[in-house]
Protein backbone atom coordinates (compact mmCIF):
# COMPACT_ATOMS: atom_id res chain seq x y z
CA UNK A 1 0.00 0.00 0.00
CA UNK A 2 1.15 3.06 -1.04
CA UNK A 3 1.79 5.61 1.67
CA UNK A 4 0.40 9.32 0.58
CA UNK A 5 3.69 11.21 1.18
CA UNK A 6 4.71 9.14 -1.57
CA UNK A 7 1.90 11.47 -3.98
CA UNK A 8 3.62 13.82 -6.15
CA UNK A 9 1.31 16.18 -7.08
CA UNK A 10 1.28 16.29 -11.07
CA UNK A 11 2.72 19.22 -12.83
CA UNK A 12 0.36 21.94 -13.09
CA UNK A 13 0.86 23.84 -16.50
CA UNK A 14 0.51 27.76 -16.99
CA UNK A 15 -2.23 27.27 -19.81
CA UNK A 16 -4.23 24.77 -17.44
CA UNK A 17 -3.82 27.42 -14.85
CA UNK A 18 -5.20 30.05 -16.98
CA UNK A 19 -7.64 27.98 -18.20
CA UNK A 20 -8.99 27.51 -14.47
CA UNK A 21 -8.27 31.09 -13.60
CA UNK A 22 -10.75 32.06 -16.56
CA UNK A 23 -13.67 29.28 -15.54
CA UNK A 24 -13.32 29.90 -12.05
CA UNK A 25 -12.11 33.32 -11.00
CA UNK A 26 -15.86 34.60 -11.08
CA UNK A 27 -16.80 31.35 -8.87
CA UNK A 28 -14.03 32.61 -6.29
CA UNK A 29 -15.79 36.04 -6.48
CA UNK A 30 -18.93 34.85 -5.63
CA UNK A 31 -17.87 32.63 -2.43
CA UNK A 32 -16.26 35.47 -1.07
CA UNK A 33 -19.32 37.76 -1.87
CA UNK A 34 -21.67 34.83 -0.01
CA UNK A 35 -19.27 35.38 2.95
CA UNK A 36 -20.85 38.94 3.38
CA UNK A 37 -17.96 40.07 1.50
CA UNK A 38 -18.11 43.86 -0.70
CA UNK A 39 -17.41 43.69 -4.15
CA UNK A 40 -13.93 45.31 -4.00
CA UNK A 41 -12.86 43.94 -1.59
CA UNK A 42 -14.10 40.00 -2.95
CA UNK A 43 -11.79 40.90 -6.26
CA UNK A 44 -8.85 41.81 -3.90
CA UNK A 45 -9.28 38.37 -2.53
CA UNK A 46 -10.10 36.74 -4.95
CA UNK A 47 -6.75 37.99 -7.31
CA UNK A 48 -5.13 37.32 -3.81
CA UNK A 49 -6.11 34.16 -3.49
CA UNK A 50 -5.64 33.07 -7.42
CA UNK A 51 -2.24 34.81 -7.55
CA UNK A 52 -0.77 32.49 -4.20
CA UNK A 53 -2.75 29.42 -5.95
CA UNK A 54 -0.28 29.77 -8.74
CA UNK A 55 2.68 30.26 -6.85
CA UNK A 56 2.03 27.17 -4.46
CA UNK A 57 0.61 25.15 -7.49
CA UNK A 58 2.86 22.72 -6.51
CA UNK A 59 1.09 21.38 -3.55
CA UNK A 60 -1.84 20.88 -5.43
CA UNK A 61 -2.52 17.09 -5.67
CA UNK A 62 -5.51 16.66 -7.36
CA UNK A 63 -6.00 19.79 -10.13
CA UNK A 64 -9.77 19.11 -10.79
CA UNK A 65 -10.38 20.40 -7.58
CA UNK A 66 -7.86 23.95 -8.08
CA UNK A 67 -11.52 25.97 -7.62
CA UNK A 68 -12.27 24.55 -4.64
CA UNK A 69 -8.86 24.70 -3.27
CA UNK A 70 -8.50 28.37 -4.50
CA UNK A 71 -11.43 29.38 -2.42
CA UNK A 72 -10.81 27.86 0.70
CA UNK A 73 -7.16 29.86 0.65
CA UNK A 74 -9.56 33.03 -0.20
CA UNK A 75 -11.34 31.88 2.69
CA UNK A 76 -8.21 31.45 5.24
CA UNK A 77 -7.09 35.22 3.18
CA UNK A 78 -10.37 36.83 4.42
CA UNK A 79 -10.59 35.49 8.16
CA UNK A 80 -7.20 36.84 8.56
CA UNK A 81 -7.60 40.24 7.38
CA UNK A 82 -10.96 39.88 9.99
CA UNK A 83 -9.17 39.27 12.69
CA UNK A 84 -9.70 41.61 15.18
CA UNK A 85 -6.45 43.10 17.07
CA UNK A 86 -6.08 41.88 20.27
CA UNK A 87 -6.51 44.10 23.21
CA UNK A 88 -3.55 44.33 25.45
CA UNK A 89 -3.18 46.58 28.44
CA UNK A 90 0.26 46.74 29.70
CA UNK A 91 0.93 45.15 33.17
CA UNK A 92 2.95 48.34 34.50
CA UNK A 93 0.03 51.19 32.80
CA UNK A 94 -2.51 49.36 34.38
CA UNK A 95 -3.17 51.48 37.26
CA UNK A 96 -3.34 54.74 34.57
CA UNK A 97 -4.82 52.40 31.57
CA UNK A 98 -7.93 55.04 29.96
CA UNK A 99 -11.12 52.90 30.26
CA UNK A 100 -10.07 50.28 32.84
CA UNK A 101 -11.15 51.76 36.08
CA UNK A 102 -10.98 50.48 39.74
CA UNK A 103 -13.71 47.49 39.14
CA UNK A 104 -12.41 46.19 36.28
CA UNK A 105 -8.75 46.06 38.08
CA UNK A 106 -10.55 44.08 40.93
CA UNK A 107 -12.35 42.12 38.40
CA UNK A 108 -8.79 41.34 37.11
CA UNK A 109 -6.76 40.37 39.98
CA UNK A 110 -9.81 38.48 41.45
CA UNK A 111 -10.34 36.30 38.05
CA UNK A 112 -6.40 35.79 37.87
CA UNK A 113 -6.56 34.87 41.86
CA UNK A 114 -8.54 31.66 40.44
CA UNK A 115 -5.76 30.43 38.54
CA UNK A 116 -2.91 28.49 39.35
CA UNK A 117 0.30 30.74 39.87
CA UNK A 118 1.89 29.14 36.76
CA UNK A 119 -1.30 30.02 34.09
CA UNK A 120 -1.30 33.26 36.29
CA UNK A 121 2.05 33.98 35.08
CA UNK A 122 1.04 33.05 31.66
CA UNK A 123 -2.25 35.05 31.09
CA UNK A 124 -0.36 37.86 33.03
CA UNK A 125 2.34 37.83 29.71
CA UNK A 126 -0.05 37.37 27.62
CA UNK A 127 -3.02 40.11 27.98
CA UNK A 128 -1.22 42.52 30.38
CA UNK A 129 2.71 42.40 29.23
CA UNK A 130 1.19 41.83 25.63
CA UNK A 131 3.50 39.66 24.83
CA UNK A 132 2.91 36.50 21.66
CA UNK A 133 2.66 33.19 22.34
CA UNK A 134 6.28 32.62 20.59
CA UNK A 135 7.78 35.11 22.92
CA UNK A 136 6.03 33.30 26.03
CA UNK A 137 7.14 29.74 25.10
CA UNK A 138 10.58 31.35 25.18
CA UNK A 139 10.89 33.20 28.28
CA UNK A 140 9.19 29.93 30.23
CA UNK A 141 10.91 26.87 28.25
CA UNK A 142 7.74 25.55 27.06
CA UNK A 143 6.38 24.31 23.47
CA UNK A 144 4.18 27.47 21.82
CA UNK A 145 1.12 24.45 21.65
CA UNK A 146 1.58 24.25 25.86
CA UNK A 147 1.37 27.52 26.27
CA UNK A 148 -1.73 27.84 23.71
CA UNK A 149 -3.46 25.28 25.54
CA UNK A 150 -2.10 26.31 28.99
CA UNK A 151 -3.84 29.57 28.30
CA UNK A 152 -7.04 28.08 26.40
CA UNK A 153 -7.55 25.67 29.28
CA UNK A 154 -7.39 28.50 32.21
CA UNK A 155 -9.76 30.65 29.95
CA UNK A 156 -12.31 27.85 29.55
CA UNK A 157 -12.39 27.20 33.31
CA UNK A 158 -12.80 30.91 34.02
CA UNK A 159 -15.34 31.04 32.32
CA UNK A 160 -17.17 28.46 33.50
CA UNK A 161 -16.61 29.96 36.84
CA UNK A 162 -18.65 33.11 35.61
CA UNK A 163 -21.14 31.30 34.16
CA UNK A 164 -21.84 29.69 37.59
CA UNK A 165 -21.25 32.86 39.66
CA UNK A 166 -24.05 34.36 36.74
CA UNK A 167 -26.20 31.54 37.42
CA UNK A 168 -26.20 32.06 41.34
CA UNK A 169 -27.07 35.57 41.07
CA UNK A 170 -29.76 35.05 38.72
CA UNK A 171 -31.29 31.72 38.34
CA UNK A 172 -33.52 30.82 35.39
CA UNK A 173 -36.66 31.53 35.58
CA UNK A 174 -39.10 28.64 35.60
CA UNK A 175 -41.07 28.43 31.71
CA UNK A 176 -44.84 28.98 32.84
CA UNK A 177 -47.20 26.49 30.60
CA UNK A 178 -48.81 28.41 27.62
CA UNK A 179 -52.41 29.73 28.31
């Protein structure tokens, strides 16, 4: 049995390319534009998106499907211009940070009180100090994927620790039967 790093993706021609670019450039326009997507900014993604096709057609292993594969690296090129810039308010500004006032310092330093001293440290680098997830793995001698899941794991459970301290305060109400 043939293992499928063995696969060499066939040779992908300029004139099948263009070809493809031709049939399916308007197809690419019209995912993006089904995303919610303007129709400037779907053609800068979509002649994004067609133009790194082309220069990674050599990972392509199955060209019938070069549409397809096209618009799902549109796709990945329009969730990252999305991405909203994190928030980070420097540990040492804290006290002087504009909008973060006394009870969401509390609110801070009690949520961080219900982690363990080592995620502490780590959410402390992370949302305070600013720092990236590359930089923590450094300065701690850890993997980036601990410290990712380190900090995803700590978030989770504080959350769920809200949700329960939410659910104390105000219980659900009990559904009354229709009239």
């Amino acid at each position: 049995m043939a293992n499928t790093t063995d696969r060499i993706a066939p040779e992908i021609s300029q004139d099948f390319f263009a070809s493809a670019y031709r049939a399916g450039f308007r197809t690419t326009l019209r995912f993006l534009q089904s995303k919610g997507v303007n129709v400037q900014e779907a053609e800068d993604v979509a002649q994004s998106a067609w133009t790194q096709g082309w220069e990674a057609r050599a990972q392509l292993l199955n060209p019938a499907a070069i549409v397809p594969w096209v618009n799902t690296i549109a796709y990945h090129q329009l969730c990252s211009m999305h991405r909203r810039p994190e928030k980070h308010v420097p540990l040492t500004g804290l006290e002087d940070a504009a909008g973060v006032g006394p009870a969401a310092k509390a609110d801070a330093r009690t949520l961080l009180s219900h982690c363990s001293p080592r995620d502490r440290v780590l959410l402390i680098l992370r949302y305070f100090e600013g720092m990236d997830i590359r930089e923590i793995a450094a300065l701690q001698g850890l993997s980036e994927i601990a410290v990712r899941v380190r900090i995803h794991r700590c978030q989770v459970g504080l959350r769920n620790k809200i949700n329960r301290f939410v659910l104390r305060l105000w219980p659900a109400e009990p559904e009354t039967q229709g009239a």
